[in-house]
Protein backbone atom coordinates (compact mmCIF):
# COMPACT_ATOMS: atom_id res chain seq x y z
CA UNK A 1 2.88 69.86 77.68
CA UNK A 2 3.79 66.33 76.13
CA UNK A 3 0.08 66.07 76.20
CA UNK A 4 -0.44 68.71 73.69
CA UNK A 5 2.57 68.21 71.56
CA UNK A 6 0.97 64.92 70.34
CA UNK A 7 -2.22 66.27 69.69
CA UNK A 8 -0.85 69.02 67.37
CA UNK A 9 1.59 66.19 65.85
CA UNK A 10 -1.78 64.55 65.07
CA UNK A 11 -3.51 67.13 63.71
CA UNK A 12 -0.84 68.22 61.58
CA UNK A 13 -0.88 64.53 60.45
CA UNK A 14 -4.33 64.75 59.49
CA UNK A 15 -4.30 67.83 57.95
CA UNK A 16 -1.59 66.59 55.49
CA UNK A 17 -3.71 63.10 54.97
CA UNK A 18 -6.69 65.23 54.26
CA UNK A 19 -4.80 67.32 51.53
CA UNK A 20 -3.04 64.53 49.86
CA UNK A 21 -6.28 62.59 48.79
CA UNK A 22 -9.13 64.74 46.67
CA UNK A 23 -12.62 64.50 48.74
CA UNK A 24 -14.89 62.05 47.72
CA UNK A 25 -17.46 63.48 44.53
CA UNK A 26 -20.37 64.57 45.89
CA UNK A 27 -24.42 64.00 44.20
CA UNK A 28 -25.18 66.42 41.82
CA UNK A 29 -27.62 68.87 42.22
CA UNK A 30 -31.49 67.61 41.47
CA UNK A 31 -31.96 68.47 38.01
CA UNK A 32 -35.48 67.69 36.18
CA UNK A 33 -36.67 64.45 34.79
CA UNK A 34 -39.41 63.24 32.72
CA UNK A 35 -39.82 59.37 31.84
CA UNK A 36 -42.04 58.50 29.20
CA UNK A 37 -43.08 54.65 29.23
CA UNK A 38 -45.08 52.93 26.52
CA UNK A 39 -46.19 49.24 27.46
CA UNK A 40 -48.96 46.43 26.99
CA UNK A 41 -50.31 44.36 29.62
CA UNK A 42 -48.41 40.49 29.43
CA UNK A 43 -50.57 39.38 32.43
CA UNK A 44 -53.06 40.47 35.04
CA UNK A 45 -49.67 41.81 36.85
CA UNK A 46 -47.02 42.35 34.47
CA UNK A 47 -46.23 44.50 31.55
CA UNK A 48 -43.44 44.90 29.12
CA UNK A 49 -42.71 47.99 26.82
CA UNK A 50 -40.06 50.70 25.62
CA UNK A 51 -39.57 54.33 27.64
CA UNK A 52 -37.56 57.31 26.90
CA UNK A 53 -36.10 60.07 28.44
CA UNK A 54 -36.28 64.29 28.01
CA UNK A 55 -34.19 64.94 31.11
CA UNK A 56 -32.01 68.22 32.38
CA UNK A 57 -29.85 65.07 34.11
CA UNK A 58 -27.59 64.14 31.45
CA UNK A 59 -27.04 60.64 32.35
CA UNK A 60 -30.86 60.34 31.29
CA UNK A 61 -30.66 63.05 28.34
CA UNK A 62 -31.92 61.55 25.28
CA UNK A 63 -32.19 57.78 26.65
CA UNK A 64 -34.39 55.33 25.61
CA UNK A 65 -34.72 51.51 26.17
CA UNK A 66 -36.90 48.46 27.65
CA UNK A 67 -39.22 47.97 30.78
CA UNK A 68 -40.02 45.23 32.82
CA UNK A 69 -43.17 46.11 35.10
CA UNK A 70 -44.84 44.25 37.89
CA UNK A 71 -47.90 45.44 40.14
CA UNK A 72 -50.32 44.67 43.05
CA UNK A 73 -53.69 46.54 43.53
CA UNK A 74 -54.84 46.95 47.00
CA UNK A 75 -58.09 48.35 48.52
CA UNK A 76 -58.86 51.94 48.34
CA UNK A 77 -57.58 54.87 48.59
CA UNK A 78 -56.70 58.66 48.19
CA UNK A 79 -55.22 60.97 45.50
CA UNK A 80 -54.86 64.76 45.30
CA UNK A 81 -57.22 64.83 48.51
CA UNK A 82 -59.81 62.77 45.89
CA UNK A 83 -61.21 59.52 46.98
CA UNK A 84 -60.03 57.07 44.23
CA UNK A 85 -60.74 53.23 43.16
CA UNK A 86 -57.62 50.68 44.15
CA UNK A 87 -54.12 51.51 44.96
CA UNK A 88 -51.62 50.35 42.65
CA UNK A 89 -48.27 49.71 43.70
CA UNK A 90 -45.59 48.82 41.21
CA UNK A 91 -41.75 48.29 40.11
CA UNK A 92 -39.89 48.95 37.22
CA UNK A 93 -37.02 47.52 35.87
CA UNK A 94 -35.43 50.30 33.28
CA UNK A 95 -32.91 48.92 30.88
CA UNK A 96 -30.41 50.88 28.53
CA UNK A 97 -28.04 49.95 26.85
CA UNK A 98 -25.28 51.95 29.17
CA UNK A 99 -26.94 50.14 32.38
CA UNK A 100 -30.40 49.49 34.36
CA UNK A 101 -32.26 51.39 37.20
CA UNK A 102 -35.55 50.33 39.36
CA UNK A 103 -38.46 52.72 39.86
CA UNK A 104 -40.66 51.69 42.44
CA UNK A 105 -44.48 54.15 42.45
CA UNK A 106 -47.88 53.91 44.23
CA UNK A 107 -50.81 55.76 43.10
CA UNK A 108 -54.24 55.97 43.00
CA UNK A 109 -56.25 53.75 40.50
CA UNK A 110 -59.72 55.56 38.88
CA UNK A 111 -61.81 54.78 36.28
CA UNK A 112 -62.25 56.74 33.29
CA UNK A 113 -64.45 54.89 31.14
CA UNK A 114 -66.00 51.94 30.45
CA UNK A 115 -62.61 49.94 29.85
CA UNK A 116 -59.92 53.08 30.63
CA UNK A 117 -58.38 54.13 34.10
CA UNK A 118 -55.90 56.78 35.53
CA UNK A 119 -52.86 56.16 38.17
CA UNK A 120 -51.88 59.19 39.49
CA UNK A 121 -49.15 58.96 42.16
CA UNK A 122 -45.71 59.17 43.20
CA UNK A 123 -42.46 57.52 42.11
CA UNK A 124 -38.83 56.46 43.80
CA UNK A 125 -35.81 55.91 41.52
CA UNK A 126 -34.05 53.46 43.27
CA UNK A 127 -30.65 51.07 42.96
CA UNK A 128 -28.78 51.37 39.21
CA UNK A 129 -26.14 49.46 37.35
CA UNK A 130 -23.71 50.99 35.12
CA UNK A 131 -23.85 54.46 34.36
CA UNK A 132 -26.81 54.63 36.58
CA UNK A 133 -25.09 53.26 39.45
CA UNK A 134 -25.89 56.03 42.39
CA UNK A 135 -29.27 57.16 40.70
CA UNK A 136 -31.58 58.94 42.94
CA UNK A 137 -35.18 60.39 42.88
CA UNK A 138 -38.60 61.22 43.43
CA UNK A 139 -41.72 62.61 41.43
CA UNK A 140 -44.93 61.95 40.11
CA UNK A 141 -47.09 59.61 37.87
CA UNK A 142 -49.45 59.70 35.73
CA UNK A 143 -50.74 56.65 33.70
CA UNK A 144 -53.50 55.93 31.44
CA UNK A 145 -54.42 52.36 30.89
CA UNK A 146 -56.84 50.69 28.24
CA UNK A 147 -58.37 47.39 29.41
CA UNK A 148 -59.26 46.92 25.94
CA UNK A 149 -56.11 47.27 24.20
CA UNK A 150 -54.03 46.34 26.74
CA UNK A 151 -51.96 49.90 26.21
CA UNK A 152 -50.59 52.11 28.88
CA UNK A 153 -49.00 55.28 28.57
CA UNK A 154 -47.10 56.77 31.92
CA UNK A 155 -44.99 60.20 32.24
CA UNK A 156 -43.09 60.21 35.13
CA UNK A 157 -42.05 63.94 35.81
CA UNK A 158 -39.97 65.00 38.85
CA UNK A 159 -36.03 65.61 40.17
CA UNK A 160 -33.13 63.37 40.05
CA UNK A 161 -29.60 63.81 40.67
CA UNK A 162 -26.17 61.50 40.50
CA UNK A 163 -24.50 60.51 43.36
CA UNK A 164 -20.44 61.21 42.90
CA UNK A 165 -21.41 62.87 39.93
């Protein structure tokens, strides 16, 4: 009987614990995104440019700012079921002026023309600072380069969501 005394004394406890704190936030729902990056080539791997935003997410509503890009190509591979040329894998460093996040993508590298290609792929947003900070999400990519410009356009369009917000 002393047995179950206690365990209703502790239950009771952490019933009252439970009510006195609020429960942590949890992630929004996913809400649609579209990133629109505008860069030039700095290097064989490396690009800088500007981006903005057109996003249901409000923390990316309306945003604009810098990016920092670095890539490797590898051999070949597939897109869309579609054999394609090299696989480009890349990273993003997204800066606003409220905080920074990281994309990280892969996709499939084809040529258009005689000096234009395509990347169509997929996309992770990963770690952010600031009012970023717990930034989450997937999509997909599509990019069109110019080898002789050194331009490239990409529109990332997919779902994101907020965690604790």
């Amino acid at each position: 009987m002393n047995r179950k005394l206690k365990l209703s004394a502790l239950t009771a406890w952490a019933i009252c614990i439970v009510a006195a704190f609020p429960l942590a936030a949890e992630a929004s729902k996913p809400k649609a995104i579209s990133l629109t990056f505008t860069m030039h080539f700095t290097g064989p791997t490396t690009a800088t440019g500007t981006w903005t935003s057109t996003s249901d997410l409000p923390v990316l509503n309306g945003k604009s700012g810098t990016v920092v890009q670095t890539t490797k190509i590898t051999g070949k591979g597939k897109s869309k079921g579609q054999k394609t040329g090299q696989v480009v894998h890349g990273r993003k460093q997204v800066t606003a002026s409220d905080g920074t996040f990281v994309i990280q993508f892969v996709g499939g590298l084809k040529p258009t023309g005689a000096t234009t290609s395509e990347v169509n792929g997929r996309f992770v947003l990963k770690k952010g600072t600031g009012a970023y900070a717990g930034l989450h999400g997937t999509g997909k990519i599509h990019a069109t380069l110019d080898s002789s410009s050194g331009a490239i356009t990409a529109v990332y369009t997919g779902k994101a969501h907020l965690n604790g917000g």
